[in-house]
Protein backbone atom coordinates (compact mmCIF):
# COMPACT_ATOMS: atom_id res chain seq x y z
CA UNK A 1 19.41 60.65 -64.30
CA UNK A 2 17.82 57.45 -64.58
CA UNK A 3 18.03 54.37 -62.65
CA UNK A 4 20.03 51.59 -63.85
CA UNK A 5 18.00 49.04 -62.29
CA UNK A 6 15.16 47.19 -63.91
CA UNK A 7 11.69 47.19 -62.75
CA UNK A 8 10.34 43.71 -61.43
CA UNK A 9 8.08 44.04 -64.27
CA UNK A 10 10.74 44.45 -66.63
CA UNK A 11 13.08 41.46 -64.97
CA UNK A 12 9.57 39.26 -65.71
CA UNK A 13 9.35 40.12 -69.17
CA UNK A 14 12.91 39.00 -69.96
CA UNK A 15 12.58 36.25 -67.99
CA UNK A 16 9.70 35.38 -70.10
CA UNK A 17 10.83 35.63 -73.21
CA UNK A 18 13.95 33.58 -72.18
CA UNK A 19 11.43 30.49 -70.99
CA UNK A 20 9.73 31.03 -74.20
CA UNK A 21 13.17 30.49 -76.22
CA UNK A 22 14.39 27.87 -74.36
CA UNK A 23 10.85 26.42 -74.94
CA UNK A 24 11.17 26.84 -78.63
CA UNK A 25 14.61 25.27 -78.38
CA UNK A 26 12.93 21.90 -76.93
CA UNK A 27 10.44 21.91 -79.24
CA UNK A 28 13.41 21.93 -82.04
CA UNK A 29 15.28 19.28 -80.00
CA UNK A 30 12.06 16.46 -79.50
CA UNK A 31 10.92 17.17 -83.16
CA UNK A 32 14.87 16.40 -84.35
CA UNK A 33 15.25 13.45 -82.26
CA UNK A 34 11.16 12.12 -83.41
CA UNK A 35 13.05 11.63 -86.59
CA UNK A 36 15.85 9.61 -85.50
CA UNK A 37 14.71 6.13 -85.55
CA UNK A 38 17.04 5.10 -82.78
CA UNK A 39 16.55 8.05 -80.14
CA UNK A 40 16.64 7.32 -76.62
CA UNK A 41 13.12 7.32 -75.52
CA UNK A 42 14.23 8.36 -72.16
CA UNK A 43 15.88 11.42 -73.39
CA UNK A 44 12.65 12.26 -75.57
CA UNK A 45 10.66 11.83 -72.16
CA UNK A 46 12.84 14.22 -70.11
CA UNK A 47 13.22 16.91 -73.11
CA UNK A 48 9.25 16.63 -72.64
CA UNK A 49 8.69 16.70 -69.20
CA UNK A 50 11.37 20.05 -69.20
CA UNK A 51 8.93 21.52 -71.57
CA UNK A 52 6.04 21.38 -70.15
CA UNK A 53 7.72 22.64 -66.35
CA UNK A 54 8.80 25.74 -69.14
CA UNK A 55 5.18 25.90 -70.03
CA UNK A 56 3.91 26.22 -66.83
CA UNK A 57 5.82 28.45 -66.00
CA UNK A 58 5.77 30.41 -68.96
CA UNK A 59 1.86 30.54 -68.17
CA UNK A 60 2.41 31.82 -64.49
CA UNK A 61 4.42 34.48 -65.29
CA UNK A 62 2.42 35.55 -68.26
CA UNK A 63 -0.48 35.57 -65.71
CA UNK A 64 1.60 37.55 -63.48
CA UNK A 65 2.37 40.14 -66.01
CA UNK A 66 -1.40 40.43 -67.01
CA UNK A 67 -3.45 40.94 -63.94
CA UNK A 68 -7.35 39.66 -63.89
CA UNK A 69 -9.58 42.76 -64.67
CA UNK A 70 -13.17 42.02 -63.29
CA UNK A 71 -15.77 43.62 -65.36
């Protein structure tokens, strides 16, 4: 029988890869709206700061995941 619950390790990696789409997403979004010659520049600012909040965090659970091996 196994044991329907995830492992925190598991929960991370989904987690991740969910940051990592929405991150994508953004990047889709502030490249769309670059083109538009009458985008709100405070929209483009806010889709910019959200992505790089995702890419922090995106880098702190990726850390998490992959722990330091001192040689």
């Amino acid at each position: 029988m196994t044991d329907p619950e995830m492992s925190r390790e598991d929960v991370l990696r989904v987690k991740l890869e969910l940051l990592r789409a929405e991150h994508r997403d953004l990047d889709d979004a502030i490249a769309a709206l670059d083109l538009e010659a009458r985008a709100d520049p405070l929209a483009v600012r806010r889709l910019k700061k959200r992505k790089l909040m995702l890419k922090d965090e995106i880098t702190r659970l990726s850390d998490e995941l992959t722990p330091d091996i001192i040689a």
